[in-house]
C-alpha atoms as a PDB file:
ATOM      1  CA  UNK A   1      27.864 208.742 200.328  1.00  0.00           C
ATOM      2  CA  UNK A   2      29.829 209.371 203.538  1.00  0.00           C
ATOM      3  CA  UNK A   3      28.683 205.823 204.912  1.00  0.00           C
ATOM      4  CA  UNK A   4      30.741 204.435 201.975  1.00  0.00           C
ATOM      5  CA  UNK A   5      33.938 206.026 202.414  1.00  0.00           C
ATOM      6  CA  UNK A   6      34.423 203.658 205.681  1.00  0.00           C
ATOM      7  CA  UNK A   7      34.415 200.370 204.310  1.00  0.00           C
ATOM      8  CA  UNK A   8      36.087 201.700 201.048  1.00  0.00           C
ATOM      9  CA  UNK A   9      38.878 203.266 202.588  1.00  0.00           C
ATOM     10  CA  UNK A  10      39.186 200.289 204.888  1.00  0.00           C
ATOM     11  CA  UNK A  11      39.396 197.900 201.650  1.00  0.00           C
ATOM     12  CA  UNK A  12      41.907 200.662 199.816  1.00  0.00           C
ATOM     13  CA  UNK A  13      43.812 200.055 202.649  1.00  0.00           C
ATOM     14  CA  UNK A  14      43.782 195.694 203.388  1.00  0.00           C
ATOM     15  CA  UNK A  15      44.774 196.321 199.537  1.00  0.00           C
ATOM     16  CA  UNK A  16      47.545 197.720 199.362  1.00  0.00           C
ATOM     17  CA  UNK A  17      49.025 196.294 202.741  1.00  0.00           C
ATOM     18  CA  UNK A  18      48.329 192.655 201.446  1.00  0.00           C
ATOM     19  CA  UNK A  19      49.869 193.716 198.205  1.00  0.00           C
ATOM     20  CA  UNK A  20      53.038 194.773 199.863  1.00  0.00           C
ATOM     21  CA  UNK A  21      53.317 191.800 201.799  1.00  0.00           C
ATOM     22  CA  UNK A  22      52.200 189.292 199.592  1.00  0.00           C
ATOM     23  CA  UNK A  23      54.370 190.168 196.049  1.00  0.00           C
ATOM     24  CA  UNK A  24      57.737 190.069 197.366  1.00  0.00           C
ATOM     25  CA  UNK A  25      57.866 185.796 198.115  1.00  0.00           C
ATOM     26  CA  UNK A  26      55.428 185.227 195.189  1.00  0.00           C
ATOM     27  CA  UNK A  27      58.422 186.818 192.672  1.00  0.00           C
ATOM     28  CA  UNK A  28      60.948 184.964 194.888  1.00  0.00           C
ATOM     29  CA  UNK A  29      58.348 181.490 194.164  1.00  0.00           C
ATOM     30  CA  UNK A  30      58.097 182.121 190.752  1.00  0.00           C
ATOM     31  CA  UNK A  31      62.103 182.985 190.080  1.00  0.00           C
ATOM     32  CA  UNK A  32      62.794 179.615 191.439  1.00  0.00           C
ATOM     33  CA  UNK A  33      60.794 178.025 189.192  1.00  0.00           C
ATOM     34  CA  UNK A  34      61.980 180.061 186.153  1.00  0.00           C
ATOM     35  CA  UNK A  35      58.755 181.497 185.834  1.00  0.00           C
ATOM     36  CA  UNK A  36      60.416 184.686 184.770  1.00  0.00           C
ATOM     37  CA  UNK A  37      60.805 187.173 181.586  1.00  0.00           C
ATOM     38  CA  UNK A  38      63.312 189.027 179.646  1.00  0.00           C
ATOM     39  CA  UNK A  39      63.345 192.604 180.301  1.00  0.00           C
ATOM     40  CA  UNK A  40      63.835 193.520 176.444  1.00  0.00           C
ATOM     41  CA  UNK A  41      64.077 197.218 176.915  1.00  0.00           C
ATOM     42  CA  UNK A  42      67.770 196.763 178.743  1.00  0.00           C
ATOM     43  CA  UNK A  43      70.981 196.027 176.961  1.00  0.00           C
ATOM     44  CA  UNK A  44      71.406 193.555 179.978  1.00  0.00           C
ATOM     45  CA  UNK A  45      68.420 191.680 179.292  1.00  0.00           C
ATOM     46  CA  UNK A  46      67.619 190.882 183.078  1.00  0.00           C
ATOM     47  CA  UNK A  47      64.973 188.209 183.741  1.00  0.00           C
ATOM     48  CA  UNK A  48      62.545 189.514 186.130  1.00  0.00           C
ATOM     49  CA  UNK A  49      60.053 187.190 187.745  1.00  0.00           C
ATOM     50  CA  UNK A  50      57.008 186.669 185.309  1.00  0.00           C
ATOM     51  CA  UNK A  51      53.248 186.072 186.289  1.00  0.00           C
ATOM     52  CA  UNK A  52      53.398 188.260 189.926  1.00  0.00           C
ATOM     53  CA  UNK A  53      49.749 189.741 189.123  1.00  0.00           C
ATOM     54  CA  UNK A  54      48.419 186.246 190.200  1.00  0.00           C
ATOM     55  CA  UNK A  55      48.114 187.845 193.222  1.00  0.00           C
ATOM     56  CA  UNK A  56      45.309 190.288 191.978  1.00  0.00           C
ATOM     57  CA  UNK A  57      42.373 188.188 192.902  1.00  0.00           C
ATOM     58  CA  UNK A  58      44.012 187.129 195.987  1.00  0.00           C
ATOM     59  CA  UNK A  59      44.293 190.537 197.297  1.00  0.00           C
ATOM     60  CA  UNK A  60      41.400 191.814 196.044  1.00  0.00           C
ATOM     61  CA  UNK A  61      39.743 189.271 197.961  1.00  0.00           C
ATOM     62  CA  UNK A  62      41.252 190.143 201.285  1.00  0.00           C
ATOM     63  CA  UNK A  63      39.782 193.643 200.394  1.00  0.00           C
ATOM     64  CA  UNK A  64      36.050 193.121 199.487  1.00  0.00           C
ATOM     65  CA  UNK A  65      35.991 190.410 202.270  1.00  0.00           C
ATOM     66  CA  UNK A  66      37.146 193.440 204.774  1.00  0.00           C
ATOM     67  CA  UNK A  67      34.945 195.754 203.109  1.00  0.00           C
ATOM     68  CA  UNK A  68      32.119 193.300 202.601  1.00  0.00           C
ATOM     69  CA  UNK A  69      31.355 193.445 206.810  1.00  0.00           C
ATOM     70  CA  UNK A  70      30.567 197.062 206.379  1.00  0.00           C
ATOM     71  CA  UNK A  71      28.201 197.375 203.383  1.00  0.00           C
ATOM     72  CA  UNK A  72      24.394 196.474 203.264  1.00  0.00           C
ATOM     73  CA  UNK A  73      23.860 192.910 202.120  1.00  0.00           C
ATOM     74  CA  UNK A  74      22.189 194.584 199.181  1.00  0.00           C
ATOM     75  CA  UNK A  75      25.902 195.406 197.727  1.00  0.00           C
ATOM     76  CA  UNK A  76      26.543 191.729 198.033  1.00  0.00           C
ATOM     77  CA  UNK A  77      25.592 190.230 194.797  1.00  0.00           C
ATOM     78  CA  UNK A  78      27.444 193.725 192.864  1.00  0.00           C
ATOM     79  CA  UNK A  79      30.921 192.951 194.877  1.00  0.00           C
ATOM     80  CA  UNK A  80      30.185 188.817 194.059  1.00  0.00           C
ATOM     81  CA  UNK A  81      29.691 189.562 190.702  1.00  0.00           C
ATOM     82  CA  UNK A  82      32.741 191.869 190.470  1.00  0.00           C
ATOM     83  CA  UNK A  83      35.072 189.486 192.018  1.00  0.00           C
ATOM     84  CA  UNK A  84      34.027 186.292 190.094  1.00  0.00           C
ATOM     85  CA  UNK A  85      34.480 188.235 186.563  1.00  0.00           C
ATOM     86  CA  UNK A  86      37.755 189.618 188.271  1.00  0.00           C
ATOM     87  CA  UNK A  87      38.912 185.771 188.911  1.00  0.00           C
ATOM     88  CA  UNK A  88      37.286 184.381 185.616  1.00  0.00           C
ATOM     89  CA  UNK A  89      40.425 186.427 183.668  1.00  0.00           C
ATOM     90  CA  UNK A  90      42.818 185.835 185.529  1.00  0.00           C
ATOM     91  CA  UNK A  91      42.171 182.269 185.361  1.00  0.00           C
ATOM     92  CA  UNK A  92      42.270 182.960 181.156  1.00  0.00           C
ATOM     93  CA  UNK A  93      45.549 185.030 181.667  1.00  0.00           C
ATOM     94  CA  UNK A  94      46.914 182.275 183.795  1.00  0.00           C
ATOM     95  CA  UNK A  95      46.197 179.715 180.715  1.00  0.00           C
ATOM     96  CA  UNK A  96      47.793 182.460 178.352  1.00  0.00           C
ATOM     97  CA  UNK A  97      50.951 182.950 180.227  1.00  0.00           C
ATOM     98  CA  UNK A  98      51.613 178.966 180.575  1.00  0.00           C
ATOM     99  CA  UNK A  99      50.161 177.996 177.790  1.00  0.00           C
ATOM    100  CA  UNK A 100      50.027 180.733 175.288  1.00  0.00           C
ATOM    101  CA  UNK A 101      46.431 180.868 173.999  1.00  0.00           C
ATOM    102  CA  UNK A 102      45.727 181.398 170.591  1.00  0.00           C
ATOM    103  CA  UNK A 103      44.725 185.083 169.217  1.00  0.00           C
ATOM    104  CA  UNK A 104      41.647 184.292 168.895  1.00  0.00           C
ATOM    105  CA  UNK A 105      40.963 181.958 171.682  1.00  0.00           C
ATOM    106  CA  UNK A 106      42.338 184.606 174.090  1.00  0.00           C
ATOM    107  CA  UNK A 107      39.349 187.286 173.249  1.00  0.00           C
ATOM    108  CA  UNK A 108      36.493 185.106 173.348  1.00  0.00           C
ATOM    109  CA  UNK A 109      37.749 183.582 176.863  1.00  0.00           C
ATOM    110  CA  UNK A 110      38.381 186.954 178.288  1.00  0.00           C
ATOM    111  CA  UNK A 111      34.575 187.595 177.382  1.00  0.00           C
ATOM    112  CA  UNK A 112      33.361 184.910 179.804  1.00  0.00           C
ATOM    113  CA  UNK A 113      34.479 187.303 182.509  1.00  0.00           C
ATOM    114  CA  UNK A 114      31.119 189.161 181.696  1.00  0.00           C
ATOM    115  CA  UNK A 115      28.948 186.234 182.612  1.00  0.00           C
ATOM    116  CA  UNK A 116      28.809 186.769 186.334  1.00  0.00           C
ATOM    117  CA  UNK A 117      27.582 190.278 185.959  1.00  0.00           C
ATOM    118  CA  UNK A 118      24.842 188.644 183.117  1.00  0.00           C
ATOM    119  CA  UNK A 119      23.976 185.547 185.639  1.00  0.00           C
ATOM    120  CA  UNK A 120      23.315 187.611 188.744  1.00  0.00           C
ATOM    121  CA  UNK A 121      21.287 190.517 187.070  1.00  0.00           C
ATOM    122  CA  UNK A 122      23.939 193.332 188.423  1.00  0.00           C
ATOM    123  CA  UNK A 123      23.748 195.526 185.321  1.00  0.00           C
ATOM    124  CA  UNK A 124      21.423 198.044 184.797  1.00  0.00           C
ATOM    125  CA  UNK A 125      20.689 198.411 180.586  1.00  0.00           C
ATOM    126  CA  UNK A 126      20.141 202.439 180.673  1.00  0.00           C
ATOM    127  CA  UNK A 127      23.736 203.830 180.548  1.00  0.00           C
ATOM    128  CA  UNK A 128      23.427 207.294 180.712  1.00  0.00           C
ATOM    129  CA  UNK A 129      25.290 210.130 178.429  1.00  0.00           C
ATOM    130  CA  UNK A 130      26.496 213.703 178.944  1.00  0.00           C
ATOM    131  CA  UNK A 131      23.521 216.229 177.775  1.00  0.00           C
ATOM    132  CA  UNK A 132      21.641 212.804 176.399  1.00  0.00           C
ATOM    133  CA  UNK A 133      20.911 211.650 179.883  1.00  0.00           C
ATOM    134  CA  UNK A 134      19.520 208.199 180.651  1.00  0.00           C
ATOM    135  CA  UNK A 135      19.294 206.228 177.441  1.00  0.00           C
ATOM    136  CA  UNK A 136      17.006 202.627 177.217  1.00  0.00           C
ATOM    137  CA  UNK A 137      19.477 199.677 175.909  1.00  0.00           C
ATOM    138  CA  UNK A 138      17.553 196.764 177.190  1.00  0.00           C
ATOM    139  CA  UNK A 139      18.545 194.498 174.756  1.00  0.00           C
ATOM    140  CA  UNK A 140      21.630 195.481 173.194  1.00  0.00           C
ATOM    141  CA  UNK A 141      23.507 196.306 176.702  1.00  0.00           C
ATOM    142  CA  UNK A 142      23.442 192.330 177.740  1.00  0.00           C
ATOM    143  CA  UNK A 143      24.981 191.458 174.575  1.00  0.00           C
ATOM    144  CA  UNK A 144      27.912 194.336 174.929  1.00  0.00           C
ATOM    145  CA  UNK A 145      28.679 193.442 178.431  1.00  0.00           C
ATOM    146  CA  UNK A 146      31.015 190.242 177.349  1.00  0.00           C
ATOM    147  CA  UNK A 147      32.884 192.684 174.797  1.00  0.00           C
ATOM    148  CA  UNK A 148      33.096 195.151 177.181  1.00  0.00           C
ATOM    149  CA  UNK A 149      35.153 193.200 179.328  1.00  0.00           C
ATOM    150  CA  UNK A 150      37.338 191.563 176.091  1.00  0.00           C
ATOM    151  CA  UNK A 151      37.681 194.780 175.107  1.00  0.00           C
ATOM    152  CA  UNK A 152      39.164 196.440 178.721  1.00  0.00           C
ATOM    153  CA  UNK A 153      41.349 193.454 179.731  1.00  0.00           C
ATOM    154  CA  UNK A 154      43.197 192.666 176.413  1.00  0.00           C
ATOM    155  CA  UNK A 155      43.198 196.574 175.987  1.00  0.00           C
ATOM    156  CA  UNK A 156      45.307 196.916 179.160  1.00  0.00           C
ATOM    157  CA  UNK A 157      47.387 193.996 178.153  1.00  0.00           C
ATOM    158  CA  UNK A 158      48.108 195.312 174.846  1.00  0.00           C
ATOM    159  CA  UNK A 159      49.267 198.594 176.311  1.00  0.00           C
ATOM    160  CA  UNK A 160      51.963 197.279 178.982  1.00  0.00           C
ATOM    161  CA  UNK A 161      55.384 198.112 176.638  1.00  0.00           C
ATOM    162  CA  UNK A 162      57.812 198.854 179.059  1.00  0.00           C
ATOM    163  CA  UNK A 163      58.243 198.862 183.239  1.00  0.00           C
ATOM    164  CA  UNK A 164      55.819 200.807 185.145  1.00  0.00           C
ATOM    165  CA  UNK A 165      53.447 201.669 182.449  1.00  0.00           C
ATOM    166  CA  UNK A 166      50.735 199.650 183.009  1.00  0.00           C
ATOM    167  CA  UNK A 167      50.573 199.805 186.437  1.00  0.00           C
ATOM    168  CA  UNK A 168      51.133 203.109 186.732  1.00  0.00           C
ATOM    169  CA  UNK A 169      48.249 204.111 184.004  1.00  0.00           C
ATOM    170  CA  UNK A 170      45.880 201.446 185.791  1.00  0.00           C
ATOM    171  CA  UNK A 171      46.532 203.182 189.039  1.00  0.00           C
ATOM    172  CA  UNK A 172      45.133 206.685 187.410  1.00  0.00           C
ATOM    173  CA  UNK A 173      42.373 204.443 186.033  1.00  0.00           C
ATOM    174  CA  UNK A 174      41.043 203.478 189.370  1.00  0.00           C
ATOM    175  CA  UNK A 175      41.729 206.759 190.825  1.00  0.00           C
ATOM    176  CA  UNK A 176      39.469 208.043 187.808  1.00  0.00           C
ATOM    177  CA  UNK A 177      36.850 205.872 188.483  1.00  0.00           C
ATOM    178  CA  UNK A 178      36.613 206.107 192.322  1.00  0.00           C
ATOM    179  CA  UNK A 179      36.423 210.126 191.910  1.00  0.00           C
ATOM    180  CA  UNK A 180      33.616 209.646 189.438  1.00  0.00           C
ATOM    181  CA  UNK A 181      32.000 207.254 192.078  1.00  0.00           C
ATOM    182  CA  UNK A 182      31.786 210.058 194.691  1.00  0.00           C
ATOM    183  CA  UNK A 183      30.734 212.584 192.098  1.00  0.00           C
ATOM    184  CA  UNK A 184      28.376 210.577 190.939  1.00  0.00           C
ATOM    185  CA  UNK A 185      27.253 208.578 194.131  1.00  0.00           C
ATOM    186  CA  UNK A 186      28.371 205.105 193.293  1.00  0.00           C
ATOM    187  CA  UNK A 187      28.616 203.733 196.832  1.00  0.00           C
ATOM    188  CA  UNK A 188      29.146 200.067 195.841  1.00  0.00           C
ATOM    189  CA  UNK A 189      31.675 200.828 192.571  1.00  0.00           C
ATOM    190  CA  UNK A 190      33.892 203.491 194.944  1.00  0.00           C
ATOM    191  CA  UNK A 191      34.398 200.330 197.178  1.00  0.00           C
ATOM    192  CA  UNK A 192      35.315 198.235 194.252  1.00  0.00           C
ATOM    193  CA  UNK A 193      37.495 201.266 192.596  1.00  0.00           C
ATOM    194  CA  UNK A 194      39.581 201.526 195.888  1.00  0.00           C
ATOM    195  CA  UNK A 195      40.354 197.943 196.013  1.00  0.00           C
ATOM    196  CA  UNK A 196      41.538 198.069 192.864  1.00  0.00           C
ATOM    197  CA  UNK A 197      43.570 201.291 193.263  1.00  0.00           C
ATOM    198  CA  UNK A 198      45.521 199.857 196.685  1.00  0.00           C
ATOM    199  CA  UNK A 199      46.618 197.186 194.883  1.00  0.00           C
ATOM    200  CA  UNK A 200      47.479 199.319 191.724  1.00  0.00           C
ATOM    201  CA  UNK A 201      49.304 201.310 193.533  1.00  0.00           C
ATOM    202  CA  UNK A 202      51.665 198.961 195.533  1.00  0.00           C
ATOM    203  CA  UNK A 203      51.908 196.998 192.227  1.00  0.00           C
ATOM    204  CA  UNK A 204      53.233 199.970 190.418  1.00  0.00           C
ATOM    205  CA  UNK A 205      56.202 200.129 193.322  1.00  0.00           C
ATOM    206  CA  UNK A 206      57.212 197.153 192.379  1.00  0.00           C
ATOM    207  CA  UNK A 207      56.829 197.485 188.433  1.00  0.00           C
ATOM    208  CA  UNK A 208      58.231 200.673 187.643  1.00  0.00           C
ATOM    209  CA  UNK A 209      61.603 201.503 186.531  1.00  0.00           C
ATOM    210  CA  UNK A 210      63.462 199.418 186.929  1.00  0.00           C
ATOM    211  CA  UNK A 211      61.106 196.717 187.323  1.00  0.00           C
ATOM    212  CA  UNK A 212      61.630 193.844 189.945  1.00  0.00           C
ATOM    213  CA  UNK A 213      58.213 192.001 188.613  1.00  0.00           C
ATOM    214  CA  UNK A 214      56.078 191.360 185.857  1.00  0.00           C
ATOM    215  CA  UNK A 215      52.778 191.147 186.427  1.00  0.00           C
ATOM    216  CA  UNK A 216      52.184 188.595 183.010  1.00  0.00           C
ATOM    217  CA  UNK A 217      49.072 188.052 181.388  1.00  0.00           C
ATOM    218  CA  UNK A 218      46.843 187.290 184.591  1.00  0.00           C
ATOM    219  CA  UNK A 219      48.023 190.869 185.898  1.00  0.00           C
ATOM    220  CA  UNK A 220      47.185 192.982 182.977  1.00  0.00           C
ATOM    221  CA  UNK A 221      44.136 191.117 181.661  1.00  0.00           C
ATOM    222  CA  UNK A 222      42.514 190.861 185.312  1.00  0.00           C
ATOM    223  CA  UNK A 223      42.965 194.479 185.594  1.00  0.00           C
ATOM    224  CA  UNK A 224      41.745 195.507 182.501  1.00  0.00           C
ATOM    225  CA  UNK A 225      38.705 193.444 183.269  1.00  0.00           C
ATOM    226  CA  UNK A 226      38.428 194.893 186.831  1.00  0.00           C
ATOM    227  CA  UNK A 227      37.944 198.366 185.114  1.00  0.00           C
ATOM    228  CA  UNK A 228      35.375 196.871 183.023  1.00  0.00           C
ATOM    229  CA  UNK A 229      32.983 195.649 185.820  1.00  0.00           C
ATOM    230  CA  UNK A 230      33.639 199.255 187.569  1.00  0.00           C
ATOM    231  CA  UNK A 231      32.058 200.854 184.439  1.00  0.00           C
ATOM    232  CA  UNK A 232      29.386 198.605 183.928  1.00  0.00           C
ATOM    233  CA  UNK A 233      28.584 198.008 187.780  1.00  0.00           C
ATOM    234  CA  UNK A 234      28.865 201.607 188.484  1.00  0.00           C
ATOM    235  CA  UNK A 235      26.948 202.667 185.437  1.00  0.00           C
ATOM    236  CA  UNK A 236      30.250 204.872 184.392  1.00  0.00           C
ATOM    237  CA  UNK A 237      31.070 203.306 180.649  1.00  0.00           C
ATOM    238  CA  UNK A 238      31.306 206.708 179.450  1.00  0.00           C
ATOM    239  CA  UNK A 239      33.412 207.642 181.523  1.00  0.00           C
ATOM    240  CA  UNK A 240      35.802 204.930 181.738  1.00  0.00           C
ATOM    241  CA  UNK A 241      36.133 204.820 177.821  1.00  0.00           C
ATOM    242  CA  UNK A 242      36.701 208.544 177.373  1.00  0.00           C
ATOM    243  CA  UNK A 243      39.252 207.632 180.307  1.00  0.00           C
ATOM    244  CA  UNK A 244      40.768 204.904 178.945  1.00  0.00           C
ATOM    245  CA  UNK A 245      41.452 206.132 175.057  1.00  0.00           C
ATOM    246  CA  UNK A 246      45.398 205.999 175.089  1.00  0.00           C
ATOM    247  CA  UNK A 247      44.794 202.424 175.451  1.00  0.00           C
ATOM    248  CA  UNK A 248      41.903 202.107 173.693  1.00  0.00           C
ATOM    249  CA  UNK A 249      43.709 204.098 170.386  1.00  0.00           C
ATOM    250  CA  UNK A 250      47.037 201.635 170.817  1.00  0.00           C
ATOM    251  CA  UNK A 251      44.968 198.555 170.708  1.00  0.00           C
ATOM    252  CA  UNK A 252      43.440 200.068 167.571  1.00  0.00           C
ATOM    253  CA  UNK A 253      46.186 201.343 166.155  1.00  0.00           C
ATOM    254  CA  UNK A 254      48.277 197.857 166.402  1.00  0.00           C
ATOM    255  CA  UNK A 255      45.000 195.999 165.279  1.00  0.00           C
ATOM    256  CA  UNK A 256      45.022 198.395 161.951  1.00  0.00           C
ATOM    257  CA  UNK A 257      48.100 198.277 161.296  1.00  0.00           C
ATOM    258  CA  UNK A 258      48.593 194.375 161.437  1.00  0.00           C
ATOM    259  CA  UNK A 259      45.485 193.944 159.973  1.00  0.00           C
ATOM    260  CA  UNK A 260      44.025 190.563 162.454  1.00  0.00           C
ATOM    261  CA  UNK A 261      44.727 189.233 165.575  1.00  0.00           C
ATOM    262  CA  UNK A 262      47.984 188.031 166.827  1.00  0.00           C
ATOM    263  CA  UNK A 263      50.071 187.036 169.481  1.00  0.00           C
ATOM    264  CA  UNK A 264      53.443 189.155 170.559  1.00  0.00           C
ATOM    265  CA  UNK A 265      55.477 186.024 169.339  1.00  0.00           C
ATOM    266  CA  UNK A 266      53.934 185.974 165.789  1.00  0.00           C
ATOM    267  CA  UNK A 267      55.543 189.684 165.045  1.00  0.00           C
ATOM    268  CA  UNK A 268      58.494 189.715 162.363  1.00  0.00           C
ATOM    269  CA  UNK A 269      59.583 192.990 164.353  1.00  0.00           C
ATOM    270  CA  UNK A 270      59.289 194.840 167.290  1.00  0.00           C
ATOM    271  CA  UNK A 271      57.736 198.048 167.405  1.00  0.00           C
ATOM    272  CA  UNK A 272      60.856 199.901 169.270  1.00  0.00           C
ATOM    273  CA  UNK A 273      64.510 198.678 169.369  1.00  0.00           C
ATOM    274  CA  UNK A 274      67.174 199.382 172.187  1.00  0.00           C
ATOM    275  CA  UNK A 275      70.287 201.306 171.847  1.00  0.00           C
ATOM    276  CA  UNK A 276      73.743 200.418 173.407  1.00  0.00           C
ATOM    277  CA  UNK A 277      73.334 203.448 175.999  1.00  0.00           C
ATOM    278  CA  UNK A 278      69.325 201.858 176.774  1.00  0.00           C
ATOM    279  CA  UNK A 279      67.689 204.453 175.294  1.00  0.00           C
ATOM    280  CA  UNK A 280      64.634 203.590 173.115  1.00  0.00           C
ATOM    281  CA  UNK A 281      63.541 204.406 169.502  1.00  0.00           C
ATOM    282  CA  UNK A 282      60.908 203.879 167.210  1.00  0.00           C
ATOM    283  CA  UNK A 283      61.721 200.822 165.029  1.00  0.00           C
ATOM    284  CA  UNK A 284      61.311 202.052 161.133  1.00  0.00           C
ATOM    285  CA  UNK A 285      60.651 198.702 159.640  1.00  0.00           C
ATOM    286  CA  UNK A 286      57.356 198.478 157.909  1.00  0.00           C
ATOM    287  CA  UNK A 287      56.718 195.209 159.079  1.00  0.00           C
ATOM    288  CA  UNK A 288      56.574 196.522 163.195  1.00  0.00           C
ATOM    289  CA  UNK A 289      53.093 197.423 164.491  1.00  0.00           C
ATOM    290  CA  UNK A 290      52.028 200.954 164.621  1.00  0.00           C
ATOM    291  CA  UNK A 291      52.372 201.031 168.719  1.00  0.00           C
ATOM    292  CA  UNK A 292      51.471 204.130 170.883  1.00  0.00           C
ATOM    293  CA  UNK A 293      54.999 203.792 172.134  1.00  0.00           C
ATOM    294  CA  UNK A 294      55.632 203.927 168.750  1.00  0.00           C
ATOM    295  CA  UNK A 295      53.876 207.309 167.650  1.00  0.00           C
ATOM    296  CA  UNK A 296      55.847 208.750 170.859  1.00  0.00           C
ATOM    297  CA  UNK A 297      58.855 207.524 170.295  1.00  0.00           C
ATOM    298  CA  UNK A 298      58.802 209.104 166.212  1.00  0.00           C
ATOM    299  CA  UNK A 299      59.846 212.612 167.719  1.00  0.00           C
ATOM    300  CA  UNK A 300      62.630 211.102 169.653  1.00  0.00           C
ATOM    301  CA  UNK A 301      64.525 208.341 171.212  1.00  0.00           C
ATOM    302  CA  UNK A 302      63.966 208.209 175.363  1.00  0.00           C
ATOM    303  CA  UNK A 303      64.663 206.509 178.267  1.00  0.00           C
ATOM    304  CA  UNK A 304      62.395 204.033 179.314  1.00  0.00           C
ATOM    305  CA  UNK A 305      61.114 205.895 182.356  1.00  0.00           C
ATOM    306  CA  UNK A 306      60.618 208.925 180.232  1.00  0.00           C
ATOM    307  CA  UNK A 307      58.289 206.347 177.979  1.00  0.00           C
ATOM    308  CA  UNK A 308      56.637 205.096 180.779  1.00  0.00           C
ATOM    309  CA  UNK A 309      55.977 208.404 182.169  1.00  0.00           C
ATOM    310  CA  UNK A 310      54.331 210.066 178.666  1.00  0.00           C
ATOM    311  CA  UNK A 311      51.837 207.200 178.614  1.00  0.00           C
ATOM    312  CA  UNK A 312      51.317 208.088 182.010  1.00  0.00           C
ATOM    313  CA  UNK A 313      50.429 211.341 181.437  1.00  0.00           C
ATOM    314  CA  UNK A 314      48.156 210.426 178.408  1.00  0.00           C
ATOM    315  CA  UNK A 315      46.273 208.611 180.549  1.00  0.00           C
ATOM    316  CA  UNK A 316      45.955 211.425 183.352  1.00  0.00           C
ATOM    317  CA  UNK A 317      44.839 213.651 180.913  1.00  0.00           C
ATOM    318  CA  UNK A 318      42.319 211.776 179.243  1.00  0.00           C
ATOM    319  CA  UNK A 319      41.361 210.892 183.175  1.00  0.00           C
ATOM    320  CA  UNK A 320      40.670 214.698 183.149  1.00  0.00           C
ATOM    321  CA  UNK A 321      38.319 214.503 180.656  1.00  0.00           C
ATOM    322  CA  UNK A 322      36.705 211.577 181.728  1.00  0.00           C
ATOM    323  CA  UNK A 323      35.667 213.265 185.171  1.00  0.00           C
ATOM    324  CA  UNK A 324      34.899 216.364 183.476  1.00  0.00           C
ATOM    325  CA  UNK A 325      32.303 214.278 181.273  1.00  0.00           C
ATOM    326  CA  UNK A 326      31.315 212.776 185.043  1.00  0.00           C
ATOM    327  CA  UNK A 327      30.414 216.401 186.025  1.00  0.00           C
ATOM    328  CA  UNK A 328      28.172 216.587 182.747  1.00  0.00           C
ATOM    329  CA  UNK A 329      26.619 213.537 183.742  1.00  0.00           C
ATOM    330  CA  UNK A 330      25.490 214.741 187.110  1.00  0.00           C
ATOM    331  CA  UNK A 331      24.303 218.259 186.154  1.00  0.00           C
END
C-alpha cells in the first residue's frame, strides 16, 4: 500500500493546485457572459458566477495524468474508466445547466456515466458486506452499476441548499473513501479518492460562506458521480452508502414528499424562506418539499453558515460509521 501513497499524494496535490489556479478566471469567464446565479439565501440577492465545477474533469485530469506515470499499467483501464464516467456527467450537467433537462431525462442521462465502467470490465460483481463477507452478484451488479451512478450524482445535486454545503460534505466524502482505501488496500481507488478530495477541497474555499462560485449542475452531478465510480471501482458501496445517507435520506425525503420527479423551477414553494436580518427558516407551506435543510431548520431559524455547517457534520458522522463498517469489512 505504501507504493500508492506516492502517486496519490502527488495527484491530491496537481489537484488542488490546478484547482486554485484554474477557478478564479473561469468565474471571471463565466460572469462576463452572465453565466451566473442568484444567491437566494441573501436579502441582497448577489449573482455569483454559475457553472465553475466545469472545471472538475479538467482538473481531475491534470491529476490522474500526474498520477497515471507512477502506477502499473494494470491501474490504467480502472483510472480510464473513472475519468470517462467522471466526464460523461458533467457533459449531462453541462446540458442541464444551459438547457435545463427534463426530470426525467436528467436521471436516465446521468446513468450513462456507468457505461465506461460496464464497457471496460472494471467492476468486480462480488461486493462484499460487514459479517456477510464476499457476496456473488454476477448478474444483478451490471444492471445496478448505471443506477448507482444516477443515484450518487443527482443525490449530491439534490443536497447543495445553501454555500459551502456541498462542497464541504463532498470533501468529507472523499476523505471517507480514501481512508477506507488504505484500510482496506484499495491502491487504485485511494489515487482516484485523493484527486477528488484536492479538488474538493480548494472548491469548498471558494464555495463556502459567502460563496464567490457556484459550481452548477456539472459540479454537483460530476461529483456525485465521481463518488460513485470510487465505490464501485474500489469495491466500497457499502461503505460509501452508509457514508453518504444525509444525502441519500434528503433525496428521499423530497422525492416522498413531492411524490415524482421534478425540476427546482417546477416547485410552487421553496423549502426555506429568508428573513430581513438573513437568517433562514423552515418554510411552513404544505406545498414546499420536505428538505433536510428543512427537518433542521424546524427547531430553529439559522444563519446560513450554521446550515451549512450541520449538514456538514451529518455527513462526518455518518463518515464515522461508514469507516467503522470499513473496519468490519476487513476483520
Amino acid at each position: 500500500m505504501l507504493s500508492s501513497l506516492v502517486p496519490s499524494t502527488v495527484a491530491f496535490i496537481l489537484s488542488a493546485t490546478s484547482t486554485f489556479i484554474l477557478i478564479p478566471p473561469v468565474a471571471k469567464c463565466m460572469r462576463k457572459k452572465g453565466i451566473v446565479g442568484i444567491d437566494v439565501h441573501k436579502v441582497s440577492k448577489p449573482e455569483i458566477p454559475e457553472m465553475v465545477g466545469i472545471t472538475f474533469p479538467i482538473c481531475l485530469a491534470i491529476a490522474l495524468l500526474g498520477g497515471l506515470f507512477l502506477v502499473p499499467k494494470e491501474a490504467f483501464p480502472q483510472i480510464l474508466s473513472f475519468y470517462l464516467t467522471v466526464l460523461i456527467v458533467a457533459l449531462v450537467g453541462i446540458l442541464d445547466d444551459l438547457k435545463g433537462l427534463g426530470p426525467h431525462t436528467k436521471p436516465l442521462l446521468t446513468a450513462l456515466g456507468g457505461l465506461p465502467i460496464l464497457a471496460l470490465g472494471t467492476y468486480n460483481p462480488r461486493p462484499t458486506l460487514p459479517f456477510v463477507g464476499v457476496t456473488r452478484l454476477h448478474y444483478i451488479y451490471p444492471l445496478s452499476i448505471p443506477l448507482a451512478i444516477a443515484v450518487t450524482s443527482n443525490a449530491m445535486n439534490m443536497a447543495d441548499p445553501v454555500n459551502g454545503c456541498m462542497s464541504g460534505s463532498s470533501s468529507i466524502l472523499f476523505l471517507t473513501l480514501a481512508l477506507a482505501s488504505i484500510a482496506l488496500g484499495r491502491e487504485n481507488a485511494l489515487l482516484l479518492a485523493l484527486s477528488c478530495l484536492g479538488y474538493a477541497l480548494a472548491l469548498f474555499y471558494y464555495n463556502r460562506y459567502p460563496a464567490r462560485v457556484f459550481t452548477g449542475d456539472v459540479g454537483s452531478l460530476s461529483l456525485g458521480a465521481a463518488i460513485g465510480a470510487i465505490a464501485i471501482l474500489g469495491q466500497m458501496e457499502i461503505v460509501a452508502v452508509v457514508a453518504m445517507m444525509p444525502q441519500i435520506m434528503n433525496a428521499f425525503t423530497i422525492l416522498t414528499s413531492v411524490g415524482r420527479l421534478f425540476e427546482r423551477r417546477e416547485l410552487p414553494e421553496r423549502p426555506t424562506k429568508i428573513s430581513s436580518d438573513n437568517r433562514i427558516y423552515a418554510s411552513t407551506s404544505r406545498k414546499a418539499p420536505i428538505t433536510l435543510a428543512r427537518m433542521i431548520l424546524a427547531a430553529k431559524p439559522m444563519e446560513e453558515r450554521e446550515l451549512a455547517l450541520e449538514f456538514i457534520k451529518l455527513t462526518a458522522f455518518s463518515s464515522i460509521l461508514a469507516l467503522i463498517t470499513a473496519f468490519f469489512m476487513v476483520v
